[in-house]
C-alpha atoms as a PDB file:
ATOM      1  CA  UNK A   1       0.000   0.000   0.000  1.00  0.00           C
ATOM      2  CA  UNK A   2       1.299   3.496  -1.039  1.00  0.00           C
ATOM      3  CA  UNK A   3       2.602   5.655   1.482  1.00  0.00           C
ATOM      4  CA  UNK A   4       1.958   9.612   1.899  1.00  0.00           C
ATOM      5  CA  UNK A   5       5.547  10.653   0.706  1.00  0.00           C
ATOM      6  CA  UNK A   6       7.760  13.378   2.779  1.00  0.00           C
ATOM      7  CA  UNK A   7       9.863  14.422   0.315  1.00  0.00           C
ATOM      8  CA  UNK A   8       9.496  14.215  -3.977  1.00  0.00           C
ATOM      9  CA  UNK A   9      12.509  13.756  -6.538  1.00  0.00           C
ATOM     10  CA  UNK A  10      11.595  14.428 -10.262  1.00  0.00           C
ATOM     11  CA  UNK A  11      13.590  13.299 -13.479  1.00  0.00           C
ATOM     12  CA  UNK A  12      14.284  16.092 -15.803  1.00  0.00           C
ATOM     13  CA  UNK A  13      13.797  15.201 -19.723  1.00  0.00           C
ATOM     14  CA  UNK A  14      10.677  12.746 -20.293  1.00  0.00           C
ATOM     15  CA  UNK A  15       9.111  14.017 -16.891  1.00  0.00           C
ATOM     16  CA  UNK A  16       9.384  17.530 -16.216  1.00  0.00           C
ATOM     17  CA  UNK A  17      10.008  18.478 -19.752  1.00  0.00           C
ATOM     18  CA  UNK A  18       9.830  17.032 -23.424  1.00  0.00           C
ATOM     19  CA  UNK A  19      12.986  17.822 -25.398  1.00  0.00           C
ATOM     20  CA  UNK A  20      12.046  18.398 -28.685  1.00  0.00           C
ATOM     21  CA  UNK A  21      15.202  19.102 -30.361  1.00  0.00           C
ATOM     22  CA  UNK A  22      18.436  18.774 -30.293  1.00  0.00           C
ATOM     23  CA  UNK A  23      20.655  21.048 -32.955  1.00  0.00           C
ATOM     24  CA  UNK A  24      24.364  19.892 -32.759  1.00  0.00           C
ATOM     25  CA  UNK A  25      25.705  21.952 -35.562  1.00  0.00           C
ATOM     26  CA  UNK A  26      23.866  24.942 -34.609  1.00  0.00           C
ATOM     27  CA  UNK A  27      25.750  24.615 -31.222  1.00  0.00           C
ATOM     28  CA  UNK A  28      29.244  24.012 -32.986  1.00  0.00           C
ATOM     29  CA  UNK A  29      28.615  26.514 -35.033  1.00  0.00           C
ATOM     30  CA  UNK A  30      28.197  28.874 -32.191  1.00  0.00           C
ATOM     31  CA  UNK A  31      31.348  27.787 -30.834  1.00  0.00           C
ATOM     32  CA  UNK A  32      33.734  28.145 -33.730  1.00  0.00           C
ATOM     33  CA  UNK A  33      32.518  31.670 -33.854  1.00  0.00           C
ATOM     34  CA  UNK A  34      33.735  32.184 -30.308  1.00  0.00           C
ATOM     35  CA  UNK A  35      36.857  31.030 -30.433  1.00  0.00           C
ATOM     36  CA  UNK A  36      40.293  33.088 -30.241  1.00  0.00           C
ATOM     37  CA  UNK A  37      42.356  30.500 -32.088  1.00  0.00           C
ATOM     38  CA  UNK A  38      41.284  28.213 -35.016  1.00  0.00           C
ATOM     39  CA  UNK A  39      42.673  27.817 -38.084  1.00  0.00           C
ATOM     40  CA  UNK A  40      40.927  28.522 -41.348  1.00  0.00           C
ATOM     41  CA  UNK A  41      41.300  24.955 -42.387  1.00  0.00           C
ATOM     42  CA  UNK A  42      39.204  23.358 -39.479  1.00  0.00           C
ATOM     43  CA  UNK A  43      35.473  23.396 -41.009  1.00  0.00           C
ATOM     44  CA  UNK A  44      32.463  23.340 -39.295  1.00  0.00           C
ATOM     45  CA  UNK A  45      31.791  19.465 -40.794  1.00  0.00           C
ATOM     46  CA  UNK A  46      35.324  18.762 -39.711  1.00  0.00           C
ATOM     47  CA  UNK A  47      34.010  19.362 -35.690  1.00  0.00           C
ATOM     48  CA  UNK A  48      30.639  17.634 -36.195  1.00  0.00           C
ATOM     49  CA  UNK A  49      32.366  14.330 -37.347  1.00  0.00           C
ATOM     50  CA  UNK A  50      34.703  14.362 -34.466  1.00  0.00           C
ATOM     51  CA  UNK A  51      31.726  15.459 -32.032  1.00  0.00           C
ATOM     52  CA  UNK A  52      30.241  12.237 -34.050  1.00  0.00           C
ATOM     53  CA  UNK A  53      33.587  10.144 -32.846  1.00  0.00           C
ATOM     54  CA  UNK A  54      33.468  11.254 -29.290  1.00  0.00           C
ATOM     55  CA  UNK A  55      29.982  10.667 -28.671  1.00  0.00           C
ATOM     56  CA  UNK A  56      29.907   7.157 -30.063  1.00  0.00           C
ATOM     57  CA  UNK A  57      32.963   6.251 -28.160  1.00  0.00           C
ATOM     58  CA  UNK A  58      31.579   7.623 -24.893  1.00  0.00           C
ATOM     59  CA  UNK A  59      27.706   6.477 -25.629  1.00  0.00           C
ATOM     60  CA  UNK A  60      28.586   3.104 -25.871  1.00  0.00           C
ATOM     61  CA  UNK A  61      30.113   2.618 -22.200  1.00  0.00           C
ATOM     62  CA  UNK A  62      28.295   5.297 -20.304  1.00  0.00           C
ATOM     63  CA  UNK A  63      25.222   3.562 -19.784  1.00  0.00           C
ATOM     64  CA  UNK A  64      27.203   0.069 -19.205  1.00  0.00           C
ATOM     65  CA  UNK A  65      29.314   1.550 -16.831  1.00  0.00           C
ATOM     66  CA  UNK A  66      26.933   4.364 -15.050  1.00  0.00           C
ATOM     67  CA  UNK A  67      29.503   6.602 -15.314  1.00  0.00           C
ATOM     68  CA  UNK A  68      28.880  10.371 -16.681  1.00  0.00           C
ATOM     69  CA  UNK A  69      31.385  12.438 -18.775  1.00  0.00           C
ATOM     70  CA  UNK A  70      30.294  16.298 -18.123  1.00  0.00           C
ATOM     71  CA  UNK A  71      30.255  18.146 -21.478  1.00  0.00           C
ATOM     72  CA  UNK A  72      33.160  20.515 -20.790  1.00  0.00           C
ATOM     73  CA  UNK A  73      35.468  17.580 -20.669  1.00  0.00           C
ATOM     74  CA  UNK A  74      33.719  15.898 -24.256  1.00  0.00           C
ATOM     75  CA  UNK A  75      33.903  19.352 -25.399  1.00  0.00           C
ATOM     76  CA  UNK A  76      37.871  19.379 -24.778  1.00  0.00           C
ATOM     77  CA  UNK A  77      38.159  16.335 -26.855  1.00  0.00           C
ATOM     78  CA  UNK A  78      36.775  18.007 -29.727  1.00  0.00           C
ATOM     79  CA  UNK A  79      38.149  21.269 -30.227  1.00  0.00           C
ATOM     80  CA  UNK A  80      41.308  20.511 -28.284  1.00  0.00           C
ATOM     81  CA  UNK A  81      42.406  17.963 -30.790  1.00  0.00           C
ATOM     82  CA  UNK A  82      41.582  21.055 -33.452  1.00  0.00           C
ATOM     83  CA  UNK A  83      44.109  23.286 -31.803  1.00  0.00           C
ATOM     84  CA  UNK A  84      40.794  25.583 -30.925  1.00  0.00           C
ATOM     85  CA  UNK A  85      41.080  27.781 -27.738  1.00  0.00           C
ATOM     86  CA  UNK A  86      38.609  29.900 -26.318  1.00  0.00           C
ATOM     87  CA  UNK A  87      38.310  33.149 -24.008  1.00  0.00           C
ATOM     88  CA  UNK A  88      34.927  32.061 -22.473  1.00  0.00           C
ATOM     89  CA  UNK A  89      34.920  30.053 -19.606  1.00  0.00           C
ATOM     90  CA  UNK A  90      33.930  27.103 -20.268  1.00  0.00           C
ATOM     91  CA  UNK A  91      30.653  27.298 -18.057  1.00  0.00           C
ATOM     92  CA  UNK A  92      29.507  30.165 -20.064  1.00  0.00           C
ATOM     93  CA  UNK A  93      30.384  28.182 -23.046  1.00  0.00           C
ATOM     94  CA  UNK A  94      28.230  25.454 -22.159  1.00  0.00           C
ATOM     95  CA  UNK A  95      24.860  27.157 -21.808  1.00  0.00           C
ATOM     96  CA  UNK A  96      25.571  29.530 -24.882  1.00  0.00           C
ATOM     97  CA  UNK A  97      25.901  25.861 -26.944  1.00  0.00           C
ATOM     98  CA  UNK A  98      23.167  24.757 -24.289  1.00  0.00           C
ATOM     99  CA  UNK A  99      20.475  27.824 -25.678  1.00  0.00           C
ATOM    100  CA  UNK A 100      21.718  27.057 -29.487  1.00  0.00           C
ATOM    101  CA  UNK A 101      21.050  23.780 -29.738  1.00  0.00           C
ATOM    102  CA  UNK A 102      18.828  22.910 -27.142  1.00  0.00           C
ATOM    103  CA  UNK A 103      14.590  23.183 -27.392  1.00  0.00           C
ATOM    104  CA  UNK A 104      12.333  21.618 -24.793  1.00  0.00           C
ATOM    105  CA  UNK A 105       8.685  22.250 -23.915  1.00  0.00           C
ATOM    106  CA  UNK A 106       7.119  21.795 -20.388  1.00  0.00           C
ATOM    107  CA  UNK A 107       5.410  18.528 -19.584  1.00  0.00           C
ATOM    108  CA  UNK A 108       1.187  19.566 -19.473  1.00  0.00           C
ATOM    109  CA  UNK A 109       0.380  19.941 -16.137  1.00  0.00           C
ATOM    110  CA  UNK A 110       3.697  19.969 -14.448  1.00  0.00           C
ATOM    111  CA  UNK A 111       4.027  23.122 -13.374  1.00  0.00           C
ATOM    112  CA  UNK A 112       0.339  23.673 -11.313  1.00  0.00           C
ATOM    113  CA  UNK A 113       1.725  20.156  -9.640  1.00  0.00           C
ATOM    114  CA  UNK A 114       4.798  21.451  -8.453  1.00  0.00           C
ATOM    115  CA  UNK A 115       3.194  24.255  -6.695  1.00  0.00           C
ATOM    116  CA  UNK A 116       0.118  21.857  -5.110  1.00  0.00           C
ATOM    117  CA  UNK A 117       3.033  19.720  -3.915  1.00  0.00           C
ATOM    118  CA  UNK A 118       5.011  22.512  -2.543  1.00  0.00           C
ATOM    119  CA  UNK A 119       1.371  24.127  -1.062  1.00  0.00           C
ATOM    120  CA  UNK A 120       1.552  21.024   0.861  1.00  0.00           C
ATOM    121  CA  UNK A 121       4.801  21.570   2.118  1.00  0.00           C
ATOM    122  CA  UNK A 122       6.628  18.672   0.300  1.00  0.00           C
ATOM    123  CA  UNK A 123      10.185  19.197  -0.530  1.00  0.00           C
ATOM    124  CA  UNK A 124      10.839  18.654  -4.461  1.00  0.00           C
ATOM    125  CA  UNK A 125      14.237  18.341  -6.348  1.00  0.00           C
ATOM    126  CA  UNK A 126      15.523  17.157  -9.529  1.00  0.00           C
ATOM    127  CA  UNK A 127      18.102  14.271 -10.319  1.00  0.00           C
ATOM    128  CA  UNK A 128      18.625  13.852 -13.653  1.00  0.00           C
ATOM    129  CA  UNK A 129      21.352  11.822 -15.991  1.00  0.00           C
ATOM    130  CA  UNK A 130      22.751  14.482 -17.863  1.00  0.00           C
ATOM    131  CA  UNK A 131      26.432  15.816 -19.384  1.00  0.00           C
ATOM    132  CA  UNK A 132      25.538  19.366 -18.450  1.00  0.00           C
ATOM    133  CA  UNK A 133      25.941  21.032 -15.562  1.00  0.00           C
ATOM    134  CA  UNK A 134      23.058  21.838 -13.061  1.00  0.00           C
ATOM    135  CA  UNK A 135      23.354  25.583 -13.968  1.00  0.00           C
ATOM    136  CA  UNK A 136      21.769  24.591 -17.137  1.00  0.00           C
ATOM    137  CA  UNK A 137      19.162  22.822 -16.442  1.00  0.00           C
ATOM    138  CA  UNK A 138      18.290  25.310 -13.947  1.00  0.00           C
ATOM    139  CA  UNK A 139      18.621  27.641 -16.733  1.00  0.00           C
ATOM    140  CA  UNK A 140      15.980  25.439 -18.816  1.00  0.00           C
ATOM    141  CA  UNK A 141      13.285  24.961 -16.273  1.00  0.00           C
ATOM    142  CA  UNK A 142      13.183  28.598 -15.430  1.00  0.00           C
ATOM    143  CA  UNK A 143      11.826  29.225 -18.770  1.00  0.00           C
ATOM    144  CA  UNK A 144       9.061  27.033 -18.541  1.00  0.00           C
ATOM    145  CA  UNK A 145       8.498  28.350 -15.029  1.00  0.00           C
ATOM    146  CA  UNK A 146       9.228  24.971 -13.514  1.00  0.00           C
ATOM    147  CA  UNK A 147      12.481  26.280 -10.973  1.00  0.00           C
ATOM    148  CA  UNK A 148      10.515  28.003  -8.408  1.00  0.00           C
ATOM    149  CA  UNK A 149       9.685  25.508  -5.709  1.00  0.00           C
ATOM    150  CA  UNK A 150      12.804  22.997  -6.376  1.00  0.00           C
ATOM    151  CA  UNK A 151      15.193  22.474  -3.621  1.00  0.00           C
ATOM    152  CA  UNK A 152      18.316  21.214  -6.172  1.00  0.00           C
ATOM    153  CA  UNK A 153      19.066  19.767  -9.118  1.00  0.00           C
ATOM    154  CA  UNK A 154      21.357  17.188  -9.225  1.00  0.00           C
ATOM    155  CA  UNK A 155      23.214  16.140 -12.292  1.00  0.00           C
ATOM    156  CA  UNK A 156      24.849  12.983 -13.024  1.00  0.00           C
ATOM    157  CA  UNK A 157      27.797  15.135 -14.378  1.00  0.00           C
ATOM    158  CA  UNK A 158      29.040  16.404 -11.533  1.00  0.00           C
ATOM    159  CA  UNK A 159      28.464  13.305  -9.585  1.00  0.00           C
ATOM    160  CA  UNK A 160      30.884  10.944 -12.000  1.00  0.00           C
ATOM    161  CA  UNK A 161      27.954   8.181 -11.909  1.00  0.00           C
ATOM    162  CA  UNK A 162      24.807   7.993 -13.749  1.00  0.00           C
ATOM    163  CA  UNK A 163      20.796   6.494 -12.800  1.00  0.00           C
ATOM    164  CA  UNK A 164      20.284   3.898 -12.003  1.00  0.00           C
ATOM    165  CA  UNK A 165      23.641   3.865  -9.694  1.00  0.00           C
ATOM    166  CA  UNK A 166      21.445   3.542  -6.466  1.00  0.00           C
ATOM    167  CA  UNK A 167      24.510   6.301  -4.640  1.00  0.00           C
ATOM    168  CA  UNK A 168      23.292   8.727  -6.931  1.00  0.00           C
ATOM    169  CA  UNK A 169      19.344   8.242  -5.427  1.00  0.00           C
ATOM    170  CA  UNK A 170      20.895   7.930  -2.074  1.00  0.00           C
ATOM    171  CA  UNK A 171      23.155  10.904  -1.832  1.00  0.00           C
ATOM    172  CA  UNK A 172      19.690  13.276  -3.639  1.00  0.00           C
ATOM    173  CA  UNK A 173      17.901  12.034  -0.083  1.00  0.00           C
ATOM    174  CA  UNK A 174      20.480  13.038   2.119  1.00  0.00           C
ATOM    175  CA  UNK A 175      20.155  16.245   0.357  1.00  0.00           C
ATOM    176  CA  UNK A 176      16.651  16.222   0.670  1.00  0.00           C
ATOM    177  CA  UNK A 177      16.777  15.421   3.976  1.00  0.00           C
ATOM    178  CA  UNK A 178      14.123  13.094   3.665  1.00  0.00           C
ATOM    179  CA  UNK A 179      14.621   8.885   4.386  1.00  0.00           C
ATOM    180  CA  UNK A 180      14.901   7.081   1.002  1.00  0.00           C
ATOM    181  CA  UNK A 181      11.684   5.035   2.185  1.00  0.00           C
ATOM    182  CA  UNK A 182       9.437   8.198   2.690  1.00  0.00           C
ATOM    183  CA  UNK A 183      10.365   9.570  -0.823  1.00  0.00           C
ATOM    184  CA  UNK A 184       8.625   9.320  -4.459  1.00  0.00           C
ATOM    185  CA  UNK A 185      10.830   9.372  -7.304  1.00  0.00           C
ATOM    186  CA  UNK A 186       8.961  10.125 -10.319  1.00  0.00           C
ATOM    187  CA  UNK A 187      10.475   9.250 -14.028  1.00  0.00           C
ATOM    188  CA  UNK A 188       9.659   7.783 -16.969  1.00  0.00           C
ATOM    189  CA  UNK A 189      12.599   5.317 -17.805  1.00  0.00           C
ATOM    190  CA  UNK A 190      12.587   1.624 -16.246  1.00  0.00           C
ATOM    191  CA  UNK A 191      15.894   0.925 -16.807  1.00  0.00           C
ATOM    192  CA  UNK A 192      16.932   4.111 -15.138  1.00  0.00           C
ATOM    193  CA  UNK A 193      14.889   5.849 -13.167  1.00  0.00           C
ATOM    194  CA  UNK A 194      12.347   3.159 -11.503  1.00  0.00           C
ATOM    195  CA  UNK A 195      15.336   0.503 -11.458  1.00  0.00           C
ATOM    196  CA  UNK A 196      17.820   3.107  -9.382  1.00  0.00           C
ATOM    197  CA  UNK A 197      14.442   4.217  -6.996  1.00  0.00           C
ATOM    198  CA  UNK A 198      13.699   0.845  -6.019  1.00  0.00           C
ATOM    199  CA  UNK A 199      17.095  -0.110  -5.627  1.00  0.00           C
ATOM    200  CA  UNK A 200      17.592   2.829  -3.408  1.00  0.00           C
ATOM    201  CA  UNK A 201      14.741   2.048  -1.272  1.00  0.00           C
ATOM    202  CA  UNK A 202      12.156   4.554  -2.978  1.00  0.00           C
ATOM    203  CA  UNK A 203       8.876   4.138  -4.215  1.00  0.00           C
ATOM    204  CA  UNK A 204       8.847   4.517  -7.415  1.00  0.00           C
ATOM    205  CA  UNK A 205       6.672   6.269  -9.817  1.00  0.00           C
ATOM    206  CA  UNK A 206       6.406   5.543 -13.579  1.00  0.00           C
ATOM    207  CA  UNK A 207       5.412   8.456 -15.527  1.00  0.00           C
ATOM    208  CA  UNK A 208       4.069   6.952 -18.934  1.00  0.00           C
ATOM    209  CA  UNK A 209       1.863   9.632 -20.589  1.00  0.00           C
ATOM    210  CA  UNK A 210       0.775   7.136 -23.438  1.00  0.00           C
ATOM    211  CA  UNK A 211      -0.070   4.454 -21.096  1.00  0.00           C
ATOM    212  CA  UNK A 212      -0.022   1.803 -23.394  1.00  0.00           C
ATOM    213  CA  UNK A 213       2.264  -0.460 -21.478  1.00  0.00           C
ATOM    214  CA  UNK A 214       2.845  -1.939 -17.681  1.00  0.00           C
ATOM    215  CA  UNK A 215       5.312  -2.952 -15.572  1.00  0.00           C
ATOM    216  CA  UNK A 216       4.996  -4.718 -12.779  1.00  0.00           C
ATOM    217  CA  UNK A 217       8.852  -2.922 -11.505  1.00  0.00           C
ATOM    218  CA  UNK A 218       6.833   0.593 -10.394  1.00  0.00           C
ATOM    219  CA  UNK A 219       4.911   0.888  -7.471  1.00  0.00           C
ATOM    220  CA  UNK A 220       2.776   3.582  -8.940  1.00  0.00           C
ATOM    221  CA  UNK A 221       2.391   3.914 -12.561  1.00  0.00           C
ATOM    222  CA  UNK A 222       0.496   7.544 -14.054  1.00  0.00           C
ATOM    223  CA  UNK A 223      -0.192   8.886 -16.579  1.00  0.00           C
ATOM    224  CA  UNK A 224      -0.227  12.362 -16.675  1.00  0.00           C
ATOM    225  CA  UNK A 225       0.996  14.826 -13.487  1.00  0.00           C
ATOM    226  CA  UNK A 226      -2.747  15.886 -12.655  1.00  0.00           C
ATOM    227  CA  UNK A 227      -3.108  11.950 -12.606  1.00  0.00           C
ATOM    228  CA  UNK A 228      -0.098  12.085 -10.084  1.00  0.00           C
ATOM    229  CA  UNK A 229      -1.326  15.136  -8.247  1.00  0.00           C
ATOM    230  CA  UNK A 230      -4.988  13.470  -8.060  1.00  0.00           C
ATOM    231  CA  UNK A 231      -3.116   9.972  -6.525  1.00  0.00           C
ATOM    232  CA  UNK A 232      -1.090  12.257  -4.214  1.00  0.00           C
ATOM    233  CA  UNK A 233      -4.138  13.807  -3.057  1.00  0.00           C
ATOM    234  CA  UNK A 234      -6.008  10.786  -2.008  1.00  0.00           C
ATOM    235  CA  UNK A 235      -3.270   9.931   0.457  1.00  0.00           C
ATOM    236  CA  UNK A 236      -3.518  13.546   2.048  1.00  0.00           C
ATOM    237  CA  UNK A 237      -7.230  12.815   2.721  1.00  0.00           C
END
């Protein structure tokens, strides 16, 4: 039987927010137009196959592993091998290839959840596997209005380990301050999200907006977040 949880920790992309596009050469692009340094013979489609390279060498052991590579560090192994310096550091450098290549669009709903949850005193963060940093997302979820009533947000790169790594779940409820067992985690990957939470102690919530599939590995499956808010307010009854 479902518990009233004490505390709530959210996924990021899939959850909180759909990303709808991802623009790698528009971010590159940005980039080489920043720099102090580059020769004339590195082309833009020169970058793109070594970003290409880098990712497929890094994808392919990441998830195996749960280890996370932050993007300032894949970043260096791209325009570093170029000879490419730049004057920016590299955190501002990150969100300005962040806001060119990135678009995302709020999850319906999400946002008038947050602030029932945080109406009924519940503390709320993010943990999310991601290369960026947490300024970013930060940066992301402001737009869409969804940073107000968040505690953190944690990021798997600038942990060194990715979900479903149950340290990572246990080190965002020491944050929290709440016991693993009195907290929800809420996301809408299996392998990573409801496999970590469970492992961790959590209950976990699967957040599958088409519905069209069960598992019996969630303790709570919904489908939309007034679905969750409307299942969260039954246990405050």
């Amino acid at each position: 039987m479902l518990a009233h949880p004490k505390g709530l920790l959210l996924d990021y992309g899939g959850t909180l927010v759909e990303e709808v596009g991802f623009n790698p050469c528009a971010g590159n692009k940005l980039l080489l137009a920043r720099a102090v340094d580059r020769s004339e013979q590195v082309s833009l489609e020169a970058i793109l196959d070594r970003a290409k390279k880098i990712s497929a060498e890094v994808a392919a052991r990441r998830d195996q592993l749960q280890l996370e590579t932050p993007w300032p560090t894949l970043t260096r192994l791209i325009y570093d091998f170029f000879g490419i310096r730049f004057a920016d550091s590299w955190s501002e450098l990150e969100l300005a290839f962040w806001q060119a290549s990135v678009t995302t669009r709020p999850m319906p709903g999400a946002r008038a959840a947050l602030e029932e949850f945080h109406r009924y005193g519940i503390p709320i963060a993010v943990v999310s596997n991601c290369s960026f940093g947490q300024d970013v997302l930060c940066y992301e979820l402001a737009q869409h209005g969804l940073a107000d009533w968040l505690a953190f947000i944690m990021v798997s790169a600038e942990y060194a380990i990715r979900k479903p790594n149950p340290l990572l779940f246990e080190t965002a409820a020491a944050k929290l301050g709440v016991s693993p067992r009195e907290i929800w985690f809420v996301g809408d990957r299996l392998d990573t999200d409801i496999m970590g939470a469970r492992a961790a102690g959590m209950t976990a919530v699967w957040f599958c907006p088409a519905q069209s599939e069960s598992s019996d590995s969630a303790d709570l499956t919904v489908g939309s977040w007034s679905d969750l808010a409307h299942r969260f307010r039954a246990l405050c009854r």
